[in-house]
Protein backbone atom coordinates (compact mmCIF):
# COMPACT_ATOMS: atom_id res chain seq x y z
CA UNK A 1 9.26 -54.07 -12.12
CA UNK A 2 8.75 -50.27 -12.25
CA UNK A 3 5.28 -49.07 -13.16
CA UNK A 4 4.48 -45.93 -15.77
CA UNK A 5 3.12 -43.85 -13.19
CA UNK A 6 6.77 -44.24 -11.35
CA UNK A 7 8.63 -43.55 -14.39
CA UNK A 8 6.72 -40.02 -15.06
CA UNK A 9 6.88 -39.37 -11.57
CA UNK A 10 10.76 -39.87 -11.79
CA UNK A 11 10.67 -37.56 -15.40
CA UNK A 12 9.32 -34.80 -13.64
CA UNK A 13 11.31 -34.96 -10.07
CA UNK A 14 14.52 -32.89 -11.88
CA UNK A 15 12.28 -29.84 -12.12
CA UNK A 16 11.06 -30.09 -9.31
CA UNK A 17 14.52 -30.25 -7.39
CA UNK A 18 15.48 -27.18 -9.20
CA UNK A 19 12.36 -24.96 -8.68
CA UNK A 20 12.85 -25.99 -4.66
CA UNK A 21 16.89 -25.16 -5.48
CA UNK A 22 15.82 -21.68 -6.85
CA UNK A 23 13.42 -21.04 -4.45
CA UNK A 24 15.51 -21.69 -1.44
CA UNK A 25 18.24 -19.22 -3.47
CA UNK A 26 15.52 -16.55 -3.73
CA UNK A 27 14.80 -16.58 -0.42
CA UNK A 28 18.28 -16.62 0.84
CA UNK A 29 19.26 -13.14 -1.29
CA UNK A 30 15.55 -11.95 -0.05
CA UNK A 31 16.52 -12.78 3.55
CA UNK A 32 20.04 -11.36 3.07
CA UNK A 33 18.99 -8.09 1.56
CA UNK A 34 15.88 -7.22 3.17
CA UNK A 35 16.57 -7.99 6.97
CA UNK A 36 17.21 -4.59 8.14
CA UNK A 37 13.57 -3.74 6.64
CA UNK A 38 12.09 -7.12 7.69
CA UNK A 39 13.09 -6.82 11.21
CA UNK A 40 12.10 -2.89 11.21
CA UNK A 41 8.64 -3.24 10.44
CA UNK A 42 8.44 -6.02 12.91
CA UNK A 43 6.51 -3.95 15.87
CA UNK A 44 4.14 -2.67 13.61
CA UNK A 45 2.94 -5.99 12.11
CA UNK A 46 2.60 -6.56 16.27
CA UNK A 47 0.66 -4.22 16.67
CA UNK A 48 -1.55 -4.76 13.97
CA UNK A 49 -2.09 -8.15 14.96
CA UNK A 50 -3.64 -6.87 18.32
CA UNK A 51 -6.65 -5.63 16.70
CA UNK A 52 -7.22 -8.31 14.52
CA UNK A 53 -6.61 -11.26 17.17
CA UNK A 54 -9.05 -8.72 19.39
CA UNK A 55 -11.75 -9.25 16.59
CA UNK A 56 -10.90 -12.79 15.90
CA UNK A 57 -11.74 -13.93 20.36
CA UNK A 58 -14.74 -11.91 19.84
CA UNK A 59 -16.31 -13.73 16.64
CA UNK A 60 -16.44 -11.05 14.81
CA UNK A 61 -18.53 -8.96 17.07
CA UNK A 62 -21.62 -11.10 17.06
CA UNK A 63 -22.24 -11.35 20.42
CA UNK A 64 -23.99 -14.77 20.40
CA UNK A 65 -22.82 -15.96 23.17
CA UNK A 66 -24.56 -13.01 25.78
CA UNK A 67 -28.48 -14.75 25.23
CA UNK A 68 -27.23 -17.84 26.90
CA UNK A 69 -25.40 -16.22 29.59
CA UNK A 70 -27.90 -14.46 30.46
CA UNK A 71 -30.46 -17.23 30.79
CA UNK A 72 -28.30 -19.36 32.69
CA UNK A 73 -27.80 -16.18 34.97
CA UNK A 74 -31.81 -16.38 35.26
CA UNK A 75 -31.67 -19.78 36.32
CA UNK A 76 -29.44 -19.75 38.66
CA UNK A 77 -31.56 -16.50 40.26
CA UNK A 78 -34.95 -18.94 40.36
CA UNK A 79 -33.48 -21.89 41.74
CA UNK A 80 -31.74 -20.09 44.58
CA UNK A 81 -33.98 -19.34 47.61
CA UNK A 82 -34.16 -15.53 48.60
């Protein structure tokens, strides 16, 4: 027996196929008309990333992680003998 929720699920699945049919076409004419300007700006989005992956390893410049360094660095100065 099929239930309601299966039946409005199964109403609704025709749009659905064509909005993911007219997407994919979109993107296809996108792809096929844009490449050369795409695949041009390429370097420059790589080089944009650098700074921003630069920030990203460093936390966002926060620095928390230097205090606790540092104190282990102090530790390891006490416990060995001079």
């Amino acid at each position: 027996m099929i239930r309601p929720d299966s039946l409005r699920r199964m109403r609704h699945l025709p749009y659905w196929i064509g909005a993911l049919a007219f997407s994919a076409m979109a993107v296809f004419f996108l792809w096929a008309e844009h490449r050369a300007h795409l695949l041009g700006a390429l370097p420059w989005l790589l080089l944009l990333a650098c700074p921003l992956l630069h920030l990203g390893m460093h936390g966002g410049q926060s620095h928390r992680g230097h205090e606790s360094r540092q104190s282990a660095n102090d530790d390891y100065r006490e416990e060995r003998p001079s």
